[in-house]
Protein backbone atom coordinates (compact mmCIF):
# COMPACT_ATOMS: atom_id res chain seq x y z
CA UNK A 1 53.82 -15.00 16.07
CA UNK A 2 51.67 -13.28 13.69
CA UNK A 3 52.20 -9.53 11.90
CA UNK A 4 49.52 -6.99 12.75
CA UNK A 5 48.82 -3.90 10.81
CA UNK A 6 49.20 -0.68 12.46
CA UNK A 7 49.03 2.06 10.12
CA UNK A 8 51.02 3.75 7.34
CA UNK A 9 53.63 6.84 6.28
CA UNK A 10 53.94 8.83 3.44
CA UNK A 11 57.37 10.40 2.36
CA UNK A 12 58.83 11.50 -1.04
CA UNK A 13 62.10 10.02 -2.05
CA UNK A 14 65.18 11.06 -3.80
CA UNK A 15 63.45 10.94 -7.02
CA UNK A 16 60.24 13.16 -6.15
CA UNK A 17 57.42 10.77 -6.22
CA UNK A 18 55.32 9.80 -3.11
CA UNK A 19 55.69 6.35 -1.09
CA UNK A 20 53.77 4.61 1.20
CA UNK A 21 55.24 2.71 3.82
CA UNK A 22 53.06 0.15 5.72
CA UNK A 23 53.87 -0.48 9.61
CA UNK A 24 53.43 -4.12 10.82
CA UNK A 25 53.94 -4.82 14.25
CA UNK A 26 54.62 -8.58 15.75
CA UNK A 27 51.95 -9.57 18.36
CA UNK A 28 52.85 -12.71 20.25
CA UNK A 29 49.75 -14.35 21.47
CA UNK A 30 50.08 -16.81 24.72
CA UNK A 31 47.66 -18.89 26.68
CA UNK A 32 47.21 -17.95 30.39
CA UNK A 33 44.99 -18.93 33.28
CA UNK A 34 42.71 -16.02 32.75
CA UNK A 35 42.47 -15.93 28.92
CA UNK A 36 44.43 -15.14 26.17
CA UNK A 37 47.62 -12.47 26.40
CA UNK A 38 49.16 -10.63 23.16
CA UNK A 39 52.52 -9.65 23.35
CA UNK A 40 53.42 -6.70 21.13
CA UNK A 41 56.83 -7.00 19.77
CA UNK A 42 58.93 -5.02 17.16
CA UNK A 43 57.98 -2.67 14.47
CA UNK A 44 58.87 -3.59 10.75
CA UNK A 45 58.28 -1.24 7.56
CA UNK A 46 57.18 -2.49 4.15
CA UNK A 47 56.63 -0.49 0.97
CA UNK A 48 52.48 -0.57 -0.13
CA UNK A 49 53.31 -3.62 -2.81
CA UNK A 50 56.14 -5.30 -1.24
CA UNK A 51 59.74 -5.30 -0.29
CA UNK A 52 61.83 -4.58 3.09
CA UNK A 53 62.33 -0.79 4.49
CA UNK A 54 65.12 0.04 6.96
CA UNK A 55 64.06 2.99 9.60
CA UNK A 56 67.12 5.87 9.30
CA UNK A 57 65.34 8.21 12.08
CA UNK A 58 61.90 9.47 12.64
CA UNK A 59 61.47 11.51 9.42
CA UNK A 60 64.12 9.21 6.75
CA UNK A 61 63.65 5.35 5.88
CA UNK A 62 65.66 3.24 3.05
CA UNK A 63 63.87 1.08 0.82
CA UNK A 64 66.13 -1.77 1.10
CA UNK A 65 66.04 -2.93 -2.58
CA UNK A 66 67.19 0.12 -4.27
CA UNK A 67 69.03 1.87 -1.36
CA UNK A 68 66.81 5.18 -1.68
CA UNK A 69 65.94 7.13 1.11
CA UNK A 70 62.26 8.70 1.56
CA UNK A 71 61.65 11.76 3.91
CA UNK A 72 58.20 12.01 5.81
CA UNK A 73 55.87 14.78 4.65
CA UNK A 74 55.55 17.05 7.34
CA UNK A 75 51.71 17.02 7.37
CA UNK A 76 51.95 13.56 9.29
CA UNK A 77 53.56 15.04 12.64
C-alpha cells in the first residue's frame, strides 16, 4: 500500500497565521488477469513539513501535535 498525493487546503488557525494541509490518499495496487487494479482507500491529512492532522468537519481540522484547530478559507469552496 503506497500514499498518493491528492492535493492541499489552506485554513488559518487559532493563532492567525495560514496552514497548509497536504491530502494523501492510500491506493492499494493488485495484480489481476487483465492488468494491474488500484484500490483507493482512506484519506489522511498532514501539515506541509510534517506531523498528523485530525479532520473535525469539512471547514475545521486539528493539528494533532499542538491540539489547534484551523478553519478553511472560504475561497477554496
Amino acid at each position: 500500500m503506497a500514499d498518493k498525493y491528492v492535493g492541499k487546503i489552506i485554513g488559518v488557525g487559532t493563532d492567525n497565521l495560514e496552514y497548509v494541509i497536504n491530502i494523501y490518499q492510500d491506493e492499494t495496487v493488485e495484480r489481476s488477469p487483465n492488468g494491474m487494479v488500484r484500490h483507493e482507500g482512506l484519506k489522511h491529512f498532514e501539515m506541509q513539513f510534517g506531523g498528523a492532522v485530525n479532520k473535525i468537519s469539512e471547514t475545521e481540522y486539528e493539528i494533532a501535535a499542538t491540539g489547534m484547530r484551523v478553519t478553511v478559507l472560504d475561497d477554496q469552496h
